[in-house]
PDB file of N, CA and C in Angstrom:
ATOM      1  N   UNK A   1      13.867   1.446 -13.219  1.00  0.00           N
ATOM      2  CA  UNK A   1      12.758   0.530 -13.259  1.00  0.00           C
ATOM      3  C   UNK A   1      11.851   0.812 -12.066  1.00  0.00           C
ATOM      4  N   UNK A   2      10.506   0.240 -12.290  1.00  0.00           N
ATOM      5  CA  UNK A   2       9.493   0.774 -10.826  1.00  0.00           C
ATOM      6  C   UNK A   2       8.703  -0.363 -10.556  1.00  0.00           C
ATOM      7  N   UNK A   3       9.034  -0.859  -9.130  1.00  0.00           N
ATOM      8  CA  UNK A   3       8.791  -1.893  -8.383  1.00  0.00           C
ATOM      9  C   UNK A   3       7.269  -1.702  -8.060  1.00  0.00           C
ATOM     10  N   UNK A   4       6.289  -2.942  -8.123  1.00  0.00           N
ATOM     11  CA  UNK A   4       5.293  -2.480  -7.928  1.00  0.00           C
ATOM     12  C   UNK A   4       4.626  -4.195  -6.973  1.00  0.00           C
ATOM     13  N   UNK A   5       4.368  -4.000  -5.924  1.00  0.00           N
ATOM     14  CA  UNK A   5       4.237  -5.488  -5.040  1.00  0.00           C
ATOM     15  C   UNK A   5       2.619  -5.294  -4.358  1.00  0.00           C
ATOM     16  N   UNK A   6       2.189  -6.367  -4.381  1.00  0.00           N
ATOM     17  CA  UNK A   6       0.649  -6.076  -4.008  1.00  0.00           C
ATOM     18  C   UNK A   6       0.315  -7.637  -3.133  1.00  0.00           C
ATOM     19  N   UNK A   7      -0.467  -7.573  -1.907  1.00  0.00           N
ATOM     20  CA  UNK A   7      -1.352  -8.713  -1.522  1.00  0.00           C
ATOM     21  C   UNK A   7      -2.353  -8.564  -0.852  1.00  0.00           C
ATOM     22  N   UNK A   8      -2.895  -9.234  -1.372  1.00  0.00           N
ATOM     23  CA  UNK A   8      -4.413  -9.008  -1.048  1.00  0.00           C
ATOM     24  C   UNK A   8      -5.233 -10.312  -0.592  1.00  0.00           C
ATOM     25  N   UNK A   9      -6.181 -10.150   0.019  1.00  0.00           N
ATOM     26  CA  UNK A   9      -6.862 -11.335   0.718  1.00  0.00           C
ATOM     27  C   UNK A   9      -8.290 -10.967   0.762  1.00  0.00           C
ATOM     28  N   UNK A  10      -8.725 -12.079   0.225  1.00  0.00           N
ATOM     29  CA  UNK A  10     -10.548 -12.152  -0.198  1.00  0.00           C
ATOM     30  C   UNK A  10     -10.896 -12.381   1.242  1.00  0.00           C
ATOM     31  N   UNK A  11     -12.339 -11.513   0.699  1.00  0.00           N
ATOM     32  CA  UNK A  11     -13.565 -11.558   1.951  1.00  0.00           C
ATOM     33  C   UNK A  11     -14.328 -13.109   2.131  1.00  0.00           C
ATOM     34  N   UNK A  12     -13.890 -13.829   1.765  1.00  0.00           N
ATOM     35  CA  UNK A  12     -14.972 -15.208   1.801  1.00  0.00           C
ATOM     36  C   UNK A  12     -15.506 -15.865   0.606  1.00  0.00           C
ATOM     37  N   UNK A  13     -16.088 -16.672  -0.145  1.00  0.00           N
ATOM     38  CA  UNK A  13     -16.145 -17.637  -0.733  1.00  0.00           C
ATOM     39  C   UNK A  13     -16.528 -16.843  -2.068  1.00  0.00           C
ATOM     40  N   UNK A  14     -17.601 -15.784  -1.820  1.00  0.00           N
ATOM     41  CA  UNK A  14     -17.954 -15.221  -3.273  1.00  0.00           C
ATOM     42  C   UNK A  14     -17.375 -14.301  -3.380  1.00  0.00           C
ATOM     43  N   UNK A  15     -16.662 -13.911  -2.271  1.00  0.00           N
ATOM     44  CA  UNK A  15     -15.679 -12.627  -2.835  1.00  0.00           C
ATOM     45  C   UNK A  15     -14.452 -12.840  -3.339  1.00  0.00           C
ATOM     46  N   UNK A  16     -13.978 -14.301  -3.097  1.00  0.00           N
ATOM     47  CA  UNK A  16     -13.115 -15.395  -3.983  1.00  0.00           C
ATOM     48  C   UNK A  16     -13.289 -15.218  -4.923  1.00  0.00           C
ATOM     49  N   UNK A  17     -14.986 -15.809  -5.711  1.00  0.00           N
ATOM     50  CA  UNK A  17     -15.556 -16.143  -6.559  1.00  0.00           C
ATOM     51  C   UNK A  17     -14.695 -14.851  -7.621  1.00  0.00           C
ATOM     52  N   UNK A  18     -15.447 -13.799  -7.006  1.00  0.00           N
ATOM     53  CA  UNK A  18     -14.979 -12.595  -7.705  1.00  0.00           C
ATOM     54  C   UNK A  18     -14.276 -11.704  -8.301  1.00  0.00           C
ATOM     55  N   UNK A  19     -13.397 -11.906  -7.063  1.00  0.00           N
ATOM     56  CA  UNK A  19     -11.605 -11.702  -7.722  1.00  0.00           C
ATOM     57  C   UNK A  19     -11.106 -12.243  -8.676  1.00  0.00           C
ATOM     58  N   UNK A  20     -11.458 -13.591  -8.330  1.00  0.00           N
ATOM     59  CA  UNK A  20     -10.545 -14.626  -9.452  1.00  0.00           C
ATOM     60  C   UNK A  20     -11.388 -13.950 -10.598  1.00  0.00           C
ATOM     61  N   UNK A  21     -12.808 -14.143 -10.759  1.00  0.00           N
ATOM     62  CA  UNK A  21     -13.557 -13.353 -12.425  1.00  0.00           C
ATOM     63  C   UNK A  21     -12.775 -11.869 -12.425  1.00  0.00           C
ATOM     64  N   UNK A  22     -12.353 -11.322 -12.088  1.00  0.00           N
ATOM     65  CA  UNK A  22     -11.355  -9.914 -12.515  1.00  0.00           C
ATOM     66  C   UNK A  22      -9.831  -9.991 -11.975  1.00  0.00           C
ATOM     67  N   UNK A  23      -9.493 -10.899 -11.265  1.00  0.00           N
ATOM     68  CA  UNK A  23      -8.077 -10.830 -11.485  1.00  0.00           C
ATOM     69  C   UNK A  23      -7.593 -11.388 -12.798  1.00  0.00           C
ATOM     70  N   UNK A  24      -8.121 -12.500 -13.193  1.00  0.00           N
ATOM     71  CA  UNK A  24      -7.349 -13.299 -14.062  1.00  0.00           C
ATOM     72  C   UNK A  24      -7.328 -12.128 -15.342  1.00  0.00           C
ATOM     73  N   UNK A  25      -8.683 -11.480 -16.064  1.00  0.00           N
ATOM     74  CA  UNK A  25      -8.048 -10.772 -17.475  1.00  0.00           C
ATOM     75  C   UNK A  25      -7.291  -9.355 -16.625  1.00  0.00           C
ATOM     76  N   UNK A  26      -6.970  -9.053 -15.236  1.00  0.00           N
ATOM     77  CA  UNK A  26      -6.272  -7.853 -14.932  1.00  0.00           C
ATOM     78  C   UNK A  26      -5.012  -8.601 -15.154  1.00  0.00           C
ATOM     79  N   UNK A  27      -4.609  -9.564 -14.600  1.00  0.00           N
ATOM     80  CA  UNK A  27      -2.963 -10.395 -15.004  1.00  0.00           C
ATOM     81  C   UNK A  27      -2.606 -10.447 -15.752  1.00  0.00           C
ATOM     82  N   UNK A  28      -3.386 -10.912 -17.006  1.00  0.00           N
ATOM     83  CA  UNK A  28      -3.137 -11.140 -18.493  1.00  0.00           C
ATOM     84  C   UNK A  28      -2.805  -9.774 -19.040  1.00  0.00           C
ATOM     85  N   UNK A  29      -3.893  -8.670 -18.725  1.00  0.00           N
ATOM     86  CA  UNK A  29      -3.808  -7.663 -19.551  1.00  0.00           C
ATOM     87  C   UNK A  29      -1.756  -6.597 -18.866  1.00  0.00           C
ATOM     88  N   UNK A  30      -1.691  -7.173 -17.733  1.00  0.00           N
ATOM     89  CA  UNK A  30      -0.386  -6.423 -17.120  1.00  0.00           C
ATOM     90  C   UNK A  30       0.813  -7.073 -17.719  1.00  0.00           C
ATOM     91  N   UNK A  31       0.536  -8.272 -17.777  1.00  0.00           N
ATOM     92  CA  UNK A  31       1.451  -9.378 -18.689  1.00  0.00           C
ATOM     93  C   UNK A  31       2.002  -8.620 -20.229  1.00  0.00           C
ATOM     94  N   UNK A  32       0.855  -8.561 -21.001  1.00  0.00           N
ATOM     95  CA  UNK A  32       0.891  -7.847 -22.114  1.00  0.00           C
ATOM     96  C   UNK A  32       0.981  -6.106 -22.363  1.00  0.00           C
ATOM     97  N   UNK A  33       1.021  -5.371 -20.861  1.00  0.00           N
ATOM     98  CA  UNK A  33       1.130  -4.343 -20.913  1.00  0.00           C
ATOM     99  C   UNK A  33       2.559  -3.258 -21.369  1.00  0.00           C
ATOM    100  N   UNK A  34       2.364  -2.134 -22.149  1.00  0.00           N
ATOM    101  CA  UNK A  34       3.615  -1.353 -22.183  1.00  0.00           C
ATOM    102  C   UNK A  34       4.427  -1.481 -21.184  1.00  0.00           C
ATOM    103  N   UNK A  35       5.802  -1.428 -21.603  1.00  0.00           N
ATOM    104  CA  UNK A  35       6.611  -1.522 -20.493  1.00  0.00           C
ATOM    105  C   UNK A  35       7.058  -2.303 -19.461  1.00  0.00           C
ATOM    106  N   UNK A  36       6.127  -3.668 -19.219  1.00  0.00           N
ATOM    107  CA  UNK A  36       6.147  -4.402 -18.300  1.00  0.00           C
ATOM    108  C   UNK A  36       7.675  -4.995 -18.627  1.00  0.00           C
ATOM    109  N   UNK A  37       8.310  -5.343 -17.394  1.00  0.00           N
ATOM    110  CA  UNK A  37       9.621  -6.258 -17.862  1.00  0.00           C
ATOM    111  C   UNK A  37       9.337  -7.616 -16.967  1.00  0.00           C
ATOM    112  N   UNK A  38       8.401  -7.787 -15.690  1.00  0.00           N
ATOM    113  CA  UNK A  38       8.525  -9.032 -15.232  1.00  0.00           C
ATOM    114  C   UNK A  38       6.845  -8.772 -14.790  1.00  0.00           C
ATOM    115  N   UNK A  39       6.276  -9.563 -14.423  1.00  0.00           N
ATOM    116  CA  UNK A  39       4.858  -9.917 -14.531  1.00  0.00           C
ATOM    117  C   UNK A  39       4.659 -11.071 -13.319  1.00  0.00           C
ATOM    118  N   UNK A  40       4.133 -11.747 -12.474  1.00  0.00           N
ATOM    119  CA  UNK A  40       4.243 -12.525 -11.551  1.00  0.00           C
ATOM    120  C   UNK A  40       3.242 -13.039 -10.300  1.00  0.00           C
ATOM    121  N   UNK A  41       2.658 -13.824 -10.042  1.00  0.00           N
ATOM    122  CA  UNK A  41       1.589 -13.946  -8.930  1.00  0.00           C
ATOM    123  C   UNK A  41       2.427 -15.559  -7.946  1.00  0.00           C
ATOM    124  N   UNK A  42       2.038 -15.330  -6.675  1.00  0.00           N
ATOM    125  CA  UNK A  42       2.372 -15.808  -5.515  1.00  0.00           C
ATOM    126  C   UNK A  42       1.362 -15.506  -4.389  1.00  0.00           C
ATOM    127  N   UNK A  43       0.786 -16.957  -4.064  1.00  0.00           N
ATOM    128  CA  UNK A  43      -0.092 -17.263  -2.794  1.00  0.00           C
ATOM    129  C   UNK A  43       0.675 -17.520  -1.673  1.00  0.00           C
ATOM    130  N   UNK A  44       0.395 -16.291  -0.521  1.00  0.00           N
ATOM    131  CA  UNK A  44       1.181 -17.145   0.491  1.00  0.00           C
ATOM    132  C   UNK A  44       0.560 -16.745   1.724  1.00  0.00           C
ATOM    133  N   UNK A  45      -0.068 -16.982   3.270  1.00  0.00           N
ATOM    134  CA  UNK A  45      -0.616 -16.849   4.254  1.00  0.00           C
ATOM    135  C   UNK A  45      -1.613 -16.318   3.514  1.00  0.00           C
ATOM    136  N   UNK A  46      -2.151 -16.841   3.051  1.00  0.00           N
ATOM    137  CA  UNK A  46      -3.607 -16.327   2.304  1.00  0.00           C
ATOM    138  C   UNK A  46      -3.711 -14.868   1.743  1.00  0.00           C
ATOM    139  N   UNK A  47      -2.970 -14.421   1.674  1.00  0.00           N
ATOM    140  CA  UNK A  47      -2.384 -13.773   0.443  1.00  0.00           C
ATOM    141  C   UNK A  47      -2.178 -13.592  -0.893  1.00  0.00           C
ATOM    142  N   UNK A  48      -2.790 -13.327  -1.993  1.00  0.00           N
ATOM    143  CA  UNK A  48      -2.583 -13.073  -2.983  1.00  0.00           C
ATOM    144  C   UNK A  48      -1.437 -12.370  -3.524  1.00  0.00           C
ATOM    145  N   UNK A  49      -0.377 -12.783  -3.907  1.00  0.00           N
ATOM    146  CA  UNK A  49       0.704 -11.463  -4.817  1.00  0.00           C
ATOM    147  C   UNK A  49       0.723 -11.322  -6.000  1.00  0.00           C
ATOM    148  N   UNK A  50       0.980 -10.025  -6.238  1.00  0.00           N
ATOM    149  CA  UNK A  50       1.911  -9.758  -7.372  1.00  0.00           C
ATOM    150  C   UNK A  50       3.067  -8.844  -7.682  1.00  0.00           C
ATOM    151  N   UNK A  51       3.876  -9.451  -8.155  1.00  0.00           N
ATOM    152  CA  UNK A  51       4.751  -8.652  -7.840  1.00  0.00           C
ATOM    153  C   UNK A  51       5.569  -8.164  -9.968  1.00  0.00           C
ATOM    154  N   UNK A  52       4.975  -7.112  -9.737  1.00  0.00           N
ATOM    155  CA  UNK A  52       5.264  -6.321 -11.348  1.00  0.00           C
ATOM    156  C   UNK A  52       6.295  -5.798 -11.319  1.00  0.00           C
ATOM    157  N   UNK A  53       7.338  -5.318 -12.280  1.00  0.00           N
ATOM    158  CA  UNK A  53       8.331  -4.334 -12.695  1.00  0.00           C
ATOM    159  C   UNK A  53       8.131  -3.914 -13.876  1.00  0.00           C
ATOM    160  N   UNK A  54       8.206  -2.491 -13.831  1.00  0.00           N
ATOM    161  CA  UNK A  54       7.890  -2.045 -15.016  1.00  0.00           C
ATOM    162  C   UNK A  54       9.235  -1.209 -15.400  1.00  0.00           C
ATOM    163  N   UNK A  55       9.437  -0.781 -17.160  1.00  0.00           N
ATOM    164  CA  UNK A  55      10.402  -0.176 -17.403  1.00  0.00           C
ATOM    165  C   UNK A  55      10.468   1.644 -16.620  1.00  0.00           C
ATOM    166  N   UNK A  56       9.615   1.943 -16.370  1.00  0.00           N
ATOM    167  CA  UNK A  56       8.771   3.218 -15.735  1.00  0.00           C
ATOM    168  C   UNK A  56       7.633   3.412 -14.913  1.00  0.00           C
ATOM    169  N   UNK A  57       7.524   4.389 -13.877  1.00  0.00           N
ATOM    170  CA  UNK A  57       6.542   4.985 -13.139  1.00  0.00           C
ATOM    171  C   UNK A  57       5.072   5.049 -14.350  1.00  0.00           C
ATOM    172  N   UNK A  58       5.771   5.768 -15.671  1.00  0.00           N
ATOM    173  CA  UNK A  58       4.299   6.070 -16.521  1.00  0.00           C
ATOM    174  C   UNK A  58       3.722   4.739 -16.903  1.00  0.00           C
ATOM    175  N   UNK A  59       4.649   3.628 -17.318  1.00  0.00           N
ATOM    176  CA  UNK A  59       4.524   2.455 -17.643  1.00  0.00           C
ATOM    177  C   UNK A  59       3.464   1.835 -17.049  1.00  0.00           C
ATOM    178  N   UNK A  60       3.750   2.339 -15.380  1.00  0.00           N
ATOM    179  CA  UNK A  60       2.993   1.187 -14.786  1.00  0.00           C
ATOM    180  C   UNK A  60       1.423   1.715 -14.735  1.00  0.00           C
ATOM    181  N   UNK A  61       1.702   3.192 -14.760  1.00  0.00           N
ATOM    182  CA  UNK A  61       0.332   4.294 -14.604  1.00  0.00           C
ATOM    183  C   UNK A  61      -0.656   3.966 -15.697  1.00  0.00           C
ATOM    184  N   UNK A  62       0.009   3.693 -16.698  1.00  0.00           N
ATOM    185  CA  UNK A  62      -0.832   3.527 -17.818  1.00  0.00           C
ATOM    186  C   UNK A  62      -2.096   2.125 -17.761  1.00  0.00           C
ATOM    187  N   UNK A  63      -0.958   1.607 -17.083  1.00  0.00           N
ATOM    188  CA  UNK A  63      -1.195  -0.264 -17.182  1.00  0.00           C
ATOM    189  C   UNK A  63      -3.059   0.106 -15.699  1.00  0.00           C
ATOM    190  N   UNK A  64      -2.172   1.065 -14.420  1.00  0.00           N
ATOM    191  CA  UNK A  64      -3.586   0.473 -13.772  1.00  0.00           C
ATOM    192  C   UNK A  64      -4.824   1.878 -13.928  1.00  0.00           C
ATOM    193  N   UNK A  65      -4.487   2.660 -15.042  1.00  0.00           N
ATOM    194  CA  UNK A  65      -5.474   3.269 -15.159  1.00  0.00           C
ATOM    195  C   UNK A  65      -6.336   2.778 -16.834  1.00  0.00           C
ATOM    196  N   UNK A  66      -5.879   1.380 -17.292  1.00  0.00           N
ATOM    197  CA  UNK A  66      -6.650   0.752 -18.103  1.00  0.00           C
ATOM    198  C   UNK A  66      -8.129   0.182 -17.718  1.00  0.00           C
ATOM    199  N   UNK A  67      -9.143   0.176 -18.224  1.00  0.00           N
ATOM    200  CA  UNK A  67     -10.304  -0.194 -18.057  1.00  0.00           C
ATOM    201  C   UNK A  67     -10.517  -2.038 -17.414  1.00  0.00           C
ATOM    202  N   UNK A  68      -9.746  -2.549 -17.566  1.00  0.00           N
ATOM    203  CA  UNK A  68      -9.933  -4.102 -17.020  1.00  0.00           C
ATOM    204  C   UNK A  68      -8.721  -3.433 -15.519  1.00  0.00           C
ATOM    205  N   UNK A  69      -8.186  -2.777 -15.150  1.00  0.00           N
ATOM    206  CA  UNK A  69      -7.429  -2.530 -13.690  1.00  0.00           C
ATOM    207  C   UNK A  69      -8.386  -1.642 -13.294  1.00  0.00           C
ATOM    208  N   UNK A  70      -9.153  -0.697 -14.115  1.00  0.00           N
ATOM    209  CA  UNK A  70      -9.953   0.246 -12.971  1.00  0.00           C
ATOM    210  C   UNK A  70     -11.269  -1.031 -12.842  1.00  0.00           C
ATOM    211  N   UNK A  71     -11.739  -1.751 -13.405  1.00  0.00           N
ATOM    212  CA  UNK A  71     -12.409  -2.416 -13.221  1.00  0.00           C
ATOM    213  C   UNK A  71     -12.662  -3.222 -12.067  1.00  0.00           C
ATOM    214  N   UNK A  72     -11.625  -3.859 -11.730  1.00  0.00           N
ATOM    215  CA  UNK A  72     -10.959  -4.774 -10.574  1.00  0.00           C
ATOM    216  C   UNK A  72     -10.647  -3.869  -9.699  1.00  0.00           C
ATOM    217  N   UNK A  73      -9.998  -2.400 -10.024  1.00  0.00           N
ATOM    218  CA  UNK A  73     -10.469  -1.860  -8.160  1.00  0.00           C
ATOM    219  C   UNK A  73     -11.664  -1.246  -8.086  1.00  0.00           C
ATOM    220  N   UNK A  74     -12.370  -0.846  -8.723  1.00  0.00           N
ATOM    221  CA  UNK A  74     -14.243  -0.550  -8.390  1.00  0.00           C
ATOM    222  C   UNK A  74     -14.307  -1.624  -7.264  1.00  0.00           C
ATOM    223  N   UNK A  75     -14.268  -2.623  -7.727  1.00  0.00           N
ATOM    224  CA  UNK A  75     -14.798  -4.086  -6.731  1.00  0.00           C
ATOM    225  C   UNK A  75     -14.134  -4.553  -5.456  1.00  0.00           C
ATOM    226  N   UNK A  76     -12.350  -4.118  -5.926  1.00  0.00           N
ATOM    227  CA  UNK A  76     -11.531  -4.289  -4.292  1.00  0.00           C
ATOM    228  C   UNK A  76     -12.157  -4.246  -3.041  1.00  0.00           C
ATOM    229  N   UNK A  77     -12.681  -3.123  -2.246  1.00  0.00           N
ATOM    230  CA  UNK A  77     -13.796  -2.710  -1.308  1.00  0.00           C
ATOM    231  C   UNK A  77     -13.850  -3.860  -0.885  1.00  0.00           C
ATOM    232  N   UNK A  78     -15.214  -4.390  -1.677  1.00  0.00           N
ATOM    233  CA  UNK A  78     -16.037  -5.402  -1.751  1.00  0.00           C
ATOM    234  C   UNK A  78     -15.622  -6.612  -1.312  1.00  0.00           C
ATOM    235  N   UNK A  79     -14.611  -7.057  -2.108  1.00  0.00           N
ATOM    236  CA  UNK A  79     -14.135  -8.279  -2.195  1.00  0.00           C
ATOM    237  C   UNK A  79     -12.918  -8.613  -1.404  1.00  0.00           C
ATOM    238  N   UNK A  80     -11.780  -7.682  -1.050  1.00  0.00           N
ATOM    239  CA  UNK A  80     -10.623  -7.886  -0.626  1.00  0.00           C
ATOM    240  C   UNK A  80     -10.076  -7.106   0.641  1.00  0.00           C
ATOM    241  N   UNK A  81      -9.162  -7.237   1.465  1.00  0.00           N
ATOM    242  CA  UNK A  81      -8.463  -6.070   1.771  1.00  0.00           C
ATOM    243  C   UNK A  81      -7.025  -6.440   1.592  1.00  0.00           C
ATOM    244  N   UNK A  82      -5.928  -5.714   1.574  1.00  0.00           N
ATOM    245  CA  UNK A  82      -4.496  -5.933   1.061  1.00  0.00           C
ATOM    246  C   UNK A  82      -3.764  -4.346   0.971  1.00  0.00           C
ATOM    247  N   UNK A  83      -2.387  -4.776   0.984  1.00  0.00           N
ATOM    248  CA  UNK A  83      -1.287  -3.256   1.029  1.00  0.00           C
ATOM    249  C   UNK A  83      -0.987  -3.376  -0.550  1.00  0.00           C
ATOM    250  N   UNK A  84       0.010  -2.479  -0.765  1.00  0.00           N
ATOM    251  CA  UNK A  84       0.812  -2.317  -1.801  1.00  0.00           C
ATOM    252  C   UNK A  84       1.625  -1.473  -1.393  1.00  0.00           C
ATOM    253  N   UNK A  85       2.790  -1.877  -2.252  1.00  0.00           N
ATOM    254  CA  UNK A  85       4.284  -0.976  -1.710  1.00  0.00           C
ATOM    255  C   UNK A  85       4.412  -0.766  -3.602  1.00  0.00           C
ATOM    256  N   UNK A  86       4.987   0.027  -3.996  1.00  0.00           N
ATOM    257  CA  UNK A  86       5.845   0.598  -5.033  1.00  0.00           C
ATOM    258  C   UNK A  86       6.656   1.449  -4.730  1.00  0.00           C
ATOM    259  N   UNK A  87       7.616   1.550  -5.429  1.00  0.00           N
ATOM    260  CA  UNK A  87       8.956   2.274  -5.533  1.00  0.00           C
ATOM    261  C   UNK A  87       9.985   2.143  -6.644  1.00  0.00           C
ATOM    262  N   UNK A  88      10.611   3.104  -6.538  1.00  0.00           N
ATOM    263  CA  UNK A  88      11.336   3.179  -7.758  1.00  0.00           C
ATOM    264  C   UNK A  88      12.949   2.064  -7.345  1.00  0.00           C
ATOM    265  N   UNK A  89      13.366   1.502  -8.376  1.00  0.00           N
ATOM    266  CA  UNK A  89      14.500   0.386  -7.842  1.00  0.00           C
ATOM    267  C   UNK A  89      15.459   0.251  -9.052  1.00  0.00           C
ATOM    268  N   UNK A  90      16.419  -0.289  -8.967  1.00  0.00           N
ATOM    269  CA  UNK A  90      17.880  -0.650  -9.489  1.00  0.00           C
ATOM    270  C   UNK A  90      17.841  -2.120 -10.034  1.00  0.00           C
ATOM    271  N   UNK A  91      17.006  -3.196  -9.014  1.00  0.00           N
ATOM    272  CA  UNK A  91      16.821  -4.416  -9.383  1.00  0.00           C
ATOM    273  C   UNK A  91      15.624  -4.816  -9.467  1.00  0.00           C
ATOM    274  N   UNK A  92      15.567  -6.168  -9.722  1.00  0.00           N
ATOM    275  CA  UNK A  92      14.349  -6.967  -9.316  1.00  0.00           C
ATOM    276  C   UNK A  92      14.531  -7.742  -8.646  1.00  0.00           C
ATOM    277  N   UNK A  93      13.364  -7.360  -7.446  1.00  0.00           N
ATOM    278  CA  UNK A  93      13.577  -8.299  -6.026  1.00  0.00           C
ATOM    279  C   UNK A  93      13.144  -9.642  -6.509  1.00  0.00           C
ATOM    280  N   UNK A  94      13.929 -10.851  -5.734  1.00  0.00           N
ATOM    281  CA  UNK A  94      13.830 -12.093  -5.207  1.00  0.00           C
ATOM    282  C   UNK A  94      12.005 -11.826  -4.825  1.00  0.00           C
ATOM    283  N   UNK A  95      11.482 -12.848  -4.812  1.00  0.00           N
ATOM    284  CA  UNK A  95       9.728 -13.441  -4.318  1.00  0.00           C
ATOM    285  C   UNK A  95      10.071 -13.084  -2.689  1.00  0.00           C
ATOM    286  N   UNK A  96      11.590 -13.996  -1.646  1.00  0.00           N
ATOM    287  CA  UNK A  96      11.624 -13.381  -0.785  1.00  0.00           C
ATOM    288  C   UNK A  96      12.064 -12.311  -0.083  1.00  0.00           C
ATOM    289  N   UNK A  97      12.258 -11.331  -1.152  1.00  0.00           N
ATOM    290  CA  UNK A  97      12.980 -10.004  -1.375  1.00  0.00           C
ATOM    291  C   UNK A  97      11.126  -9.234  -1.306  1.00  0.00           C
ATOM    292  N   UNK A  98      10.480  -9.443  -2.356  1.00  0.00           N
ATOM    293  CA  UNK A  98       9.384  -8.585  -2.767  1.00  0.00           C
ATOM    294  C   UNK A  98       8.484  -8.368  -1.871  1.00  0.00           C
ATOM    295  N   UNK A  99       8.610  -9.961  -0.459  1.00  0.00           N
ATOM    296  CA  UNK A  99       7.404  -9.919   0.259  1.00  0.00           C
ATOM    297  C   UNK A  99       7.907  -9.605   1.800  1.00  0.00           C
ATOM    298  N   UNK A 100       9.182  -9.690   1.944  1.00  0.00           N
ATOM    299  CA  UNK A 100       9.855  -8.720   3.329  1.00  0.00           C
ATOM    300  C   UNK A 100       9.435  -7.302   3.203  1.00  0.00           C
ATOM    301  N   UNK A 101       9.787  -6.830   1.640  1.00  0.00           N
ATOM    302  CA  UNK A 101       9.199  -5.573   1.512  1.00  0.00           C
ATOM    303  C   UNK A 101       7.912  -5.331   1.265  1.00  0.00           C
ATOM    304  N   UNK A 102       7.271  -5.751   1.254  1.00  0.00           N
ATOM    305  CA  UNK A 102       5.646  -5.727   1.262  1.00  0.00           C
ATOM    306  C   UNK A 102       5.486  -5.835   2.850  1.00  0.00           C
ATOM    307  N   UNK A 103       5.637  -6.805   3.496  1.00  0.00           N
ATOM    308  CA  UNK A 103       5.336  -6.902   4.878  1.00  0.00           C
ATOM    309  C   UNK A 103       6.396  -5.845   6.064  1.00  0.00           C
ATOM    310  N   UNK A 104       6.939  -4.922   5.417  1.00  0.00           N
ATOM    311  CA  UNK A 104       7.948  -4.000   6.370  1.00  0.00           C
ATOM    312  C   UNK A 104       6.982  -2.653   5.444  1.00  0.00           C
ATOM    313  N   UNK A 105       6.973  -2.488   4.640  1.00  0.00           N
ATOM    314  CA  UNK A 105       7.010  -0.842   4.214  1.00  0.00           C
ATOM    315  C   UNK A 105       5.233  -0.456   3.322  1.00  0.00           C
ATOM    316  N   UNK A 106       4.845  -1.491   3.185  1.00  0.00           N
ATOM    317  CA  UNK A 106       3.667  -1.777   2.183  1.00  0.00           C
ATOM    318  C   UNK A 106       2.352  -0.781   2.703  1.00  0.00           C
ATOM    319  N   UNK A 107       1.379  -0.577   2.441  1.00  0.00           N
ATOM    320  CA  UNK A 107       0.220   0.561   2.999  1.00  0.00           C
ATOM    321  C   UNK A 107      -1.170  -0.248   2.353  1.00  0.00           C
ATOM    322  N   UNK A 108      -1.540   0.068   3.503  1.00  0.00           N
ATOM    323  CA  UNK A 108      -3.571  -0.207   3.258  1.00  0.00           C
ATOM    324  C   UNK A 108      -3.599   0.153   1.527  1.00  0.00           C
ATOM    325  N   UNK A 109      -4.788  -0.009   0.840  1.00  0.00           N
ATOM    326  CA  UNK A 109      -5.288  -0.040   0.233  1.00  0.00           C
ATOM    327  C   UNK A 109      -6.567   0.046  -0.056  1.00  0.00           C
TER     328      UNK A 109
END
C-alpha cells in the first residue's frame, strides 16, 4: 500500500477563499478515485491534512495527475505553503501516527 500525508496552510483570507473552491471537488474526486483504500482530512495548528492510502504508487499517480488535482496545484504557489511525505507502507497510520510523520520526515512543496 502507498502512504500519502499532506499539510498545508493558506496565505490569508482569499487564499482560504480559494483552496476551499479547489480542495473540496480535489477530496471528492480522491475519495472516488482508483485504488484509494482510505481517504481523510484533519485541521490542526492551522494546518490542513490529508492523509490518503492507496492500493499502489500508480494508484495514487493516476489520482494527482487528474485534471481537478493538477488543477489545485497550478494554484498551490498562490494560495498555500505545506510538506508532503509519501512512502510506501505495511499499514495505515493512526491521524497521530500520519502527522509525527509528516512533521519528522515530510518536504516543502
Amino acid at each position: 500500500m502507498y502512504v500519502s500525508i499532506t499539510g498545508l496552510k493558506t496565505k490569508g483570507l482569499f487564499a482560504s477563499i480559494r483552496f476551499w473552491f479547489l480542495t473540496i471537488p480535489a477530496f471528492k474526486a480522491a475519495r472516488n478515485a482508483n485504488g484509494v483504500i482510505l481517504c481523510e482530512s484533519k485541521s490542526q495548528n492551522s494546518y490542513h491534512h490529508t492523509l490518503t492510502v492507496w492500493k499502489s504508487k500508480a494508484n495514487m499517480i493516476e489520482y494527482i495527475s487528474s485534471p481537478v488535482h493538477l488543477r489545485a496545484m497550478r494554484a498551490f504557489p498562490s494560495i498555500a505553503v505545506g510538506k508532503v511525505i509519501s512512502y510506501q507502507g505495511d499499514t495505515i497510520p493512526s491521524w497521530e501516527q500520519a502527522i509525527k510523520e509528516w512533521n519528522e520526515r515530510a518536504r516543502p512543496v
